[in-house]
PDB file of N, CA and C in Angstrom:
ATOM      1  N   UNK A   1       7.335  55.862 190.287  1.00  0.00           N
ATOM      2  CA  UNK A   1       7.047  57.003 189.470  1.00  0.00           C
ATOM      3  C   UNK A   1       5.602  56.943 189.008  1.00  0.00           C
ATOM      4  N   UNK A   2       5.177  58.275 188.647  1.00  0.00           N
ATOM      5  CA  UNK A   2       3.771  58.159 188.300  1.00  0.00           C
ATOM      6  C   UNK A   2       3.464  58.774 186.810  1.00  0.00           C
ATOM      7  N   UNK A   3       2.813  57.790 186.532  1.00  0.00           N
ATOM      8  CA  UNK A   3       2.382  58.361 184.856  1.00  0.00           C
ATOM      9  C   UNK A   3       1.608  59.258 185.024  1.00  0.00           C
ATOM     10  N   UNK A   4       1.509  60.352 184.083  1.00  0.00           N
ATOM     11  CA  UNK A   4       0.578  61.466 183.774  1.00  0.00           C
ATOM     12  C   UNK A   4       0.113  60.831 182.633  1.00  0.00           C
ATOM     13  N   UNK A   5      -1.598  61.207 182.742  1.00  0.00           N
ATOM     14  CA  UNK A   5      -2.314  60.861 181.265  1.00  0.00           C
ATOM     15  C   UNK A   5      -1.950  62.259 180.322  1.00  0.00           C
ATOM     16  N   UNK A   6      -2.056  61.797 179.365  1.00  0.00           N
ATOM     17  CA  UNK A   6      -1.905  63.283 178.346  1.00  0.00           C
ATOM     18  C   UNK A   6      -3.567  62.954 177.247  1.00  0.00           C
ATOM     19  N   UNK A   7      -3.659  63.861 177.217  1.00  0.00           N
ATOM     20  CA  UNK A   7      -5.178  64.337 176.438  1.00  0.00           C
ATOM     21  C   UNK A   7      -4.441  65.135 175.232  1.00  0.00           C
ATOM     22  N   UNK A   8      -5.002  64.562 174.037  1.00  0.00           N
ATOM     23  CA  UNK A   8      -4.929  65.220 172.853  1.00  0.00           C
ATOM     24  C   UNK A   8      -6.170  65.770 172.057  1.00  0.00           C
ATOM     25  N   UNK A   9      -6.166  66.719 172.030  1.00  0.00           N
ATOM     26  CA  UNK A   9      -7.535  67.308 171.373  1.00  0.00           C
ATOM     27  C   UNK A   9      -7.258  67.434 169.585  1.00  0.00           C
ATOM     28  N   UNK A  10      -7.759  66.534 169.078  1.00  0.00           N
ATOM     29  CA  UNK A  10      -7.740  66.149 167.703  1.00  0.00           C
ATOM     30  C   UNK A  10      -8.578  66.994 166.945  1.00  0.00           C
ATOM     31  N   UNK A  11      -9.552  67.515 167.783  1.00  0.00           N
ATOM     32  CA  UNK A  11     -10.257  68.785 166.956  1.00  0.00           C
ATOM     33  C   UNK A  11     -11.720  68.039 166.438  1.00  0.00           C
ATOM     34  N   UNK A  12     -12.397  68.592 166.020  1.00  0.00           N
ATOM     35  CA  UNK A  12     -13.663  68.284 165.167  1.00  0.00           C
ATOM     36  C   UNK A  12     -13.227  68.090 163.868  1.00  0.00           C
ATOM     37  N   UNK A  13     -12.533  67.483 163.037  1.00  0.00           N
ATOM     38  CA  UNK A  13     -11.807  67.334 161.804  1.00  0.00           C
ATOM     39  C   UNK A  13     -12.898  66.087 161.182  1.00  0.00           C
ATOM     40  N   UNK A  14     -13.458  66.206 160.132  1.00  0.00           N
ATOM     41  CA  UNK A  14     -14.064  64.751 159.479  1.00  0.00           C
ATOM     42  C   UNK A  14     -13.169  64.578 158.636  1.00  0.00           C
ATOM     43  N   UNK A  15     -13.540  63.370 158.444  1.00  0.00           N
ATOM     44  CA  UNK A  15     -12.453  62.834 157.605  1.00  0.00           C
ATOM     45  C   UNK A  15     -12.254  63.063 156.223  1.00  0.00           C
ATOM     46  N   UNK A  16     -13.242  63.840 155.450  1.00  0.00           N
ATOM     47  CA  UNK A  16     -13.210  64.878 154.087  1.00  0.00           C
ATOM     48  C   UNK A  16     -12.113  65.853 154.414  1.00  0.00           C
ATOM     49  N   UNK A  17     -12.720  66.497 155.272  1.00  0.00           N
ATOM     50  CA  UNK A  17     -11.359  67.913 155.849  1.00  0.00           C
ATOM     51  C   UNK A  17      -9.913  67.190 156.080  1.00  0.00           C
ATOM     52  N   UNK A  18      -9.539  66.034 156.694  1.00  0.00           N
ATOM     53  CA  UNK A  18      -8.636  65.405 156.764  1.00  0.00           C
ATOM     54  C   UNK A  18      -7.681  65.157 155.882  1.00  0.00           C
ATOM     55  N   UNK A  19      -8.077  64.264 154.576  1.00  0.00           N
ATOM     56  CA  UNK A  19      -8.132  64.009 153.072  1.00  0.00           C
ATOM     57  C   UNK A  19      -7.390  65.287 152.530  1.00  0.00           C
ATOM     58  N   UNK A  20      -8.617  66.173 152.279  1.00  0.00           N
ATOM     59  CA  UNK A  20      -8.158  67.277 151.582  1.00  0.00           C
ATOM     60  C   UNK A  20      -6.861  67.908 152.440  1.00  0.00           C
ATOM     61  N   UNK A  21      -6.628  68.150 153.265  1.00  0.00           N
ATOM     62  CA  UNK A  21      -5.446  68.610 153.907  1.00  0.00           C
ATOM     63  C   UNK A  21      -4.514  67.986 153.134  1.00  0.00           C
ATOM     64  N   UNK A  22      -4.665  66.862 153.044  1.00  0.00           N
ATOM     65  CA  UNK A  22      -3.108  65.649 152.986  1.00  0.00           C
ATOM     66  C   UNK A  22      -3.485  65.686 151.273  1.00  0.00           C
ATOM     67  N   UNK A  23      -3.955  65.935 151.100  1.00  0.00           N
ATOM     68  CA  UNK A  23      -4.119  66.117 149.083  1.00  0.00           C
ATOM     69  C   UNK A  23      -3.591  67.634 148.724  1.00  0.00           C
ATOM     70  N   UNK A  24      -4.109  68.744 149.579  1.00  0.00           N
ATOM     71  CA  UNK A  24      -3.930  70.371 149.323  1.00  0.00           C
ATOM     72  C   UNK A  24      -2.272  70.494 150.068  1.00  0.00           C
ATOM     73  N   UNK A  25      -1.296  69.725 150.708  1.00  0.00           N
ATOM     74  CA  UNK A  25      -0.185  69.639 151.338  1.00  0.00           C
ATOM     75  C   UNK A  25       0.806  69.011 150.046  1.00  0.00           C
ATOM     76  N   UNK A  26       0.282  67.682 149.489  1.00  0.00           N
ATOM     77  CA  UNK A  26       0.827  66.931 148.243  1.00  0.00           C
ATOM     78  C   UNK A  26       0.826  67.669 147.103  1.00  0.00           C
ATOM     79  N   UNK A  27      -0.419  68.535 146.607  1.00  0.00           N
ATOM     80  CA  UNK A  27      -0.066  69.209 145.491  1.00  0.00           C
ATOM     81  C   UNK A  27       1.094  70.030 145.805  1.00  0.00           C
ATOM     82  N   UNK A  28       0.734  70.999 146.822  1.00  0.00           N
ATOM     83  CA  UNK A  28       1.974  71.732 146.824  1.00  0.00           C
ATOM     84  C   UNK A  28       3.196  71.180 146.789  1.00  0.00           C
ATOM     85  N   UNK A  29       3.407  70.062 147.329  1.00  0.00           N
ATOM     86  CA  UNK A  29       5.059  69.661 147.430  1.00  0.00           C
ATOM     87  C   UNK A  29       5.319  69.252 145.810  1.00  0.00           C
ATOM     88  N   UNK A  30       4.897  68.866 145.668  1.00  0.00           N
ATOM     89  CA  UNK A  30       5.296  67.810 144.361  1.00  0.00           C
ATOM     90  C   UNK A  30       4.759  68.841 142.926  1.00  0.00           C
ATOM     91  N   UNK A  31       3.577  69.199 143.258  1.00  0.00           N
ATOM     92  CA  UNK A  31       2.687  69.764 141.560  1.00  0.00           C
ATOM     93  C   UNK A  31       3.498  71.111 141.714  1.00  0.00           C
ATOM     94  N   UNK A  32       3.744  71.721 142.666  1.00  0.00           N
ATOM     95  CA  UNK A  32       4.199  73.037 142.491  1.00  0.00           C
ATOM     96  C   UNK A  32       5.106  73.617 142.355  1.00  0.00           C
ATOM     97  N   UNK A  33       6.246  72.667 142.631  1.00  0.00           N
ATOM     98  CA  UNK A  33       7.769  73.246 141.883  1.00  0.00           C
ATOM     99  C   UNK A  33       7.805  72.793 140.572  1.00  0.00           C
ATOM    100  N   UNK A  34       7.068  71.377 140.086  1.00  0.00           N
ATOM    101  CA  UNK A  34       6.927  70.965 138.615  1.00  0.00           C
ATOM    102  C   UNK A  34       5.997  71.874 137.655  1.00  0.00           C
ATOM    103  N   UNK A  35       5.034  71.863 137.849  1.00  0.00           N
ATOM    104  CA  UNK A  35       4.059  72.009 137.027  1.00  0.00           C
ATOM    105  C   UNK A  35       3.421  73.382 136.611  1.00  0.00           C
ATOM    106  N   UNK A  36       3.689  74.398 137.657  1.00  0.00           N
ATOM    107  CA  UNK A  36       3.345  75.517 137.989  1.00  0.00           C
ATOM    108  C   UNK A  36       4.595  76.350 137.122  1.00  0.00           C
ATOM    109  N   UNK A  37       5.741  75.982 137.391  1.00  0.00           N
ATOM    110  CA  UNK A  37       7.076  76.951 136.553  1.00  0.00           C
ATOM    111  C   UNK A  37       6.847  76.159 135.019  1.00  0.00           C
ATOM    112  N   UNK A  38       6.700  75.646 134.977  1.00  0.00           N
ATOM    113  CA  UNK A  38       6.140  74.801 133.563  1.00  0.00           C
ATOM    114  C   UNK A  38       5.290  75.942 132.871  1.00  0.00           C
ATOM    115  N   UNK A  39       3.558  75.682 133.512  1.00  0.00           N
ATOM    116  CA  UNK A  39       2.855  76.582 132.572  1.00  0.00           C
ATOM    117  C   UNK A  39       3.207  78.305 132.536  1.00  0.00           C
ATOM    118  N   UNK A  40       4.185  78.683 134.151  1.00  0.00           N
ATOM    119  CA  UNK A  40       4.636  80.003 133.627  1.00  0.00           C
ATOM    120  C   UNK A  40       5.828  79.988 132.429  1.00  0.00           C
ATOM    121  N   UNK A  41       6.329  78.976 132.341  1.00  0.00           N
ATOM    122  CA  UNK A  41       7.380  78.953 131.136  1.00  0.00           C
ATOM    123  C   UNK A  41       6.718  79.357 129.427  1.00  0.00           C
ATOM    124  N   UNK A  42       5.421  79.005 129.506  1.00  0.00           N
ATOM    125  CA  UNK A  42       4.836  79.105 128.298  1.00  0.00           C
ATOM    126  C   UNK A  42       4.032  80.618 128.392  1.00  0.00           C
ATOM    127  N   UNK A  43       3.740  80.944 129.861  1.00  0.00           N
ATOM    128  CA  UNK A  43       3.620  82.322 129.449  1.00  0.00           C
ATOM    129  C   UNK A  43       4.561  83.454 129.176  1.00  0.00           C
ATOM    130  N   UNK A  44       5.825  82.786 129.202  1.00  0.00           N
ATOM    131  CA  UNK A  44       6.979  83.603 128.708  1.00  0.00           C
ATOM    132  C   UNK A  44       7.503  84.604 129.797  1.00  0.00           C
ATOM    133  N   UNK A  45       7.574  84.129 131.300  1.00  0.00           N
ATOM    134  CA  UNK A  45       7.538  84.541 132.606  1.00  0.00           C
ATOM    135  C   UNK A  45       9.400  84.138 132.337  1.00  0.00           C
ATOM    136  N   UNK A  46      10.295  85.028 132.904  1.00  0.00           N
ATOM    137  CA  UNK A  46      11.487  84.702 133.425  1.00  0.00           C
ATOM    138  C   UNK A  46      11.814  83.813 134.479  1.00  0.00           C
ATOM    139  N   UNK A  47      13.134  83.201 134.008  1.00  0.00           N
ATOM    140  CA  UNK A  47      13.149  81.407 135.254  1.00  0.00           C
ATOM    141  C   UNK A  47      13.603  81.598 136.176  1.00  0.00           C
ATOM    142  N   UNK A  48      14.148  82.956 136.588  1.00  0.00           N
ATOM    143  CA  UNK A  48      14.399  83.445 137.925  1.00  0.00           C
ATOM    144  C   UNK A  48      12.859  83.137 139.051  1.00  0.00           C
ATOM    145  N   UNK A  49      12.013  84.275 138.257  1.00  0.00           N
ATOM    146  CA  UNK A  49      10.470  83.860 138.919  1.00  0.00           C
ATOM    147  C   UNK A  49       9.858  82.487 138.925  1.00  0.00           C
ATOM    148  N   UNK A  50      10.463  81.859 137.926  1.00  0.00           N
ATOM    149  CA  UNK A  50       9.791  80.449 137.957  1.00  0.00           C
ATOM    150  C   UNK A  50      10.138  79.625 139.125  1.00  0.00           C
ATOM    151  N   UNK A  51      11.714  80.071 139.209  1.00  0.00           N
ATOM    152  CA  UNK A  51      12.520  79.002 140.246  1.00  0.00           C
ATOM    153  C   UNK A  51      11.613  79.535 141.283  1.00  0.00           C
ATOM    154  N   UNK A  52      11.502  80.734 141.751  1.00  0.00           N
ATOM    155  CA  UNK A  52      11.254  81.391 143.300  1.00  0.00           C
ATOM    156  C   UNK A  52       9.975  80.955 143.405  1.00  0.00           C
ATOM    157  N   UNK A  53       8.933  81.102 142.670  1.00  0.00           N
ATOM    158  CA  UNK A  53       7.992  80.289 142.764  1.00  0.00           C
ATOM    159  C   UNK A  53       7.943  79.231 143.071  1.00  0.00           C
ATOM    160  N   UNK A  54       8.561  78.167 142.217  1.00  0.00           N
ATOM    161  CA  UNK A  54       8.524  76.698 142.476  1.00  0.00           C
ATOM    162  C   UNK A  54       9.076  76.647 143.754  1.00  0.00           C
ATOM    163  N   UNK A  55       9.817  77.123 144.727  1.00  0.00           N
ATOM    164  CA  UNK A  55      10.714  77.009 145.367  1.00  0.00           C
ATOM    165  C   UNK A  55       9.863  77.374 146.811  1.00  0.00           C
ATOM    166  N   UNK A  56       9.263  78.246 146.522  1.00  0.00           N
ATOM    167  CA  UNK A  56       7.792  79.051 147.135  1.00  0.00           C
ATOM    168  C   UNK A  56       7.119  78.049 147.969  1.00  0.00           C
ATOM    169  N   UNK A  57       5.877  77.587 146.519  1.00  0.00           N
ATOM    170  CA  UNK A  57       5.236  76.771 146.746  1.00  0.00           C
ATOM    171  C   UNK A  57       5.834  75.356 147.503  1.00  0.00           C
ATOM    172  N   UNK A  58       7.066  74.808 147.059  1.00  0.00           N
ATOM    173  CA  UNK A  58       7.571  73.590 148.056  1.00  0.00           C
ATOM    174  C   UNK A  58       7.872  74.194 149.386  1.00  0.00           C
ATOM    175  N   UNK A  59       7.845  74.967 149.818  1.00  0.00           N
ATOM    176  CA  UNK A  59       8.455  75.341 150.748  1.00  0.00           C
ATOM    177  C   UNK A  59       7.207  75.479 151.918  1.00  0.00           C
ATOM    178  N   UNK A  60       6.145  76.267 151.149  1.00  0.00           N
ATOM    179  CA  UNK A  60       4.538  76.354 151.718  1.00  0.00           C
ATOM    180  C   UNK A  60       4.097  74.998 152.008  1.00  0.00           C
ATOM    181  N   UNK A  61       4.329  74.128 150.802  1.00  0.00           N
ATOM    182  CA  UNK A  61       3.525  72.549 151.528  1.00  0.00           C
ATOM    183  C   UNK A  61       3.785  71.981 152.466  1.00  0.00           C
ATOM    184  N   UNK A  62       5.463  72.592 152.502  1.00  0.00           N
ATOM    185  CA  UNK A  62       6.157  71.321 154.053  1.00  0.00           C
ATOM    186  C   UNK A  62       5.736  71.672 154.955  1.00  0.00           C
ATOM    187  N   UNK A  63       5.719  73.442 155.029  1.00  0.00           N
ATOM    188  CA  UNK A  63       5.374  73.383 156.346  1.00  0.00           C
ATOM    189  C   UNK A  63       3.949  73.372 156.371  1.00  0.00           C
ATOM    190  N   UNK A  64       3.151  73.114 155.592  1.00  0.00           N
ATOM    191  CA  UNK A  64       1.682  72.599 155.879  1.00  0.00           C
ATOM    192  C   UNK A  64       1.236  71.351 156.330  1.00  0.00           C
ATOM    193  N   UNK A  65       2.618  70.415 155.495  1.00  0.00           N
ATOM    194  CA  UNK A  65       2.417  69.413 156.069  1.00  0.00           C
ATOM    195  C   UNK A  65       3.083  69.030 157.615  1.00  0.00           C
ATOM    196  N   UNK A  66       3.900  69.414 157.777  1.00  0.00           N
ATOM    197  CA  UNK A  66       4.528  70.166 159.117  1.00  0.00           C
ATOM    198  C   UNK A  66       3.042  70.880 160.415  1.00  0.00           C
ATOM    199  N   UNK A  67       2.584  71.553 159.765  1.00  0.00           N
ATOM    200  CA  UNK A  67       1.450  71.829 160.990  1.00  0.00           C
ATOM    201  C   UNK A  67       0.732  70.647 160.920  1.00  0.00           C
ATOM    202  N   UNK A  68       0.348  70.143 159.805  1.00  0.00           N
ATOM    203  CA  UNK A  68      -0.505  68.854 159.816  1.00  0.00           C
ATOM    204  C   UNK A  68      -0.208  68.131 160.945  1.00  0.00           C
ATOM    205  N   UNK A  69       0.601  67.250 161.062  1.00  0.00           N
ATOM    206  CA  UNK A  69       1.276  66.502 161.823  1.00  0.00           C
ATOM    207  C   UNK A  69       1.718  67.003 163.102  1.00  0.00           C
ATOM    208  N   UNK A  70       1.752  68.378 163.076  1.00  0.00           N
ATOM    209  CA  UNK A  70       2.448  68.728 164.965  1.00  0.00           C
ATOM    210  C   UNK A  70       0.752  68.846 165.523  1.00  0.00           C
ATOM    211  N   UNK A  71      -0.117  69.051 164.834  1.00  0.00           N
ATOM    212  CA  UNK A  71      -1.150  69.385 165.268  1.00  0.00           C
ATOM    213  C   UNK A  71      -2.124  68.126 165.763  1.00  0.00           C
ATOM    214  N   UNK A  72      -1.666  66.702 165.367  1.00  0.00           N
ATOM    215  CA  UNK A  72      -2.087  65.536 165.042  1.00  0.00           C
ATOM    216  C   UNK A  72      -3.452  65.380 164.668  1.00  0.00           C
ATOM    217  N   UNK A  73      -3.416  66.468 163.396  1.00  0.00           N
ATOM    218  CA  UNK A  73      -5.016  66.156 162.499  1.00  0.00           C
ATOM    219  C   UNK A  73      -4.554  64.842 162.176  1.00  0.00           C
ATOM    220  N   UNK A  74      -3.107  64.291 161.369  1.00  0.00           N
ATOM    221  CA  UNK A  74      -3.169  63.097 161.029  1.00  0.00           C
ATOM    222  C   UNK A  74      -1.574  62.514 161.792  1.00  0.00           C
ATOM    223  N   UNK A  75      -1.398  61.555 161.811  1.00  0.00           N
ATOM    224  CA  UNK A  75      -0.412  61.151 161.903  1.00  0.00           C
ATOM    225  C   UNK A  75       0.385  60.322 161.536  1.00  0.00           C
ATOM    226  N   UNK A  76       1.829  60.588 161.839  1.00  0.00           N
ATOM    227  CA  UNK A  76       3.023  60.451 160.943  1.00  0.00           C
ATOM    228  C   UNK A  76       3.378  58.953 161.464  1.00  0.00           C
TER     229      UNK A  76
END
């Protein structure tokens, strides 16, 4: 049998742009179902919107962090 090489094109990514991906992916998962329905709680926002929000935002990070990784800016 014969191996095929496979070529991955990793992109022009420095490693600042890298970072911030995997920091702008983490807030969302974690800061944004906590922290975000929090300070709308004090603006006196209903917890229906709070939940959908929080729920929102976790939902946006995975799959950010999800392209992250299929894309192999970084890997898992």
């Amino acid at each position: 049998m014969t191996e095929t090489e496979q070529t991955v094109n990793v992109g022009s990514y420095s490693k600042l742009t890298k970072i911030s991906m995997m920091i702008i992916s983490m807030l969302l998962i974690f800061a944004g179902p906590t922290y975000v329905p929090y300070a709308m709680s004090h603006l006196g926002i209903n917890g229906y919107v709070q939940t959908g929000v929080g729920g929102t935002l976790f939902v946006v990070g995975i799959l950010f962090l999800l392209y992250i990784v299929d894309k192999k800016i970084i890997t898992a």
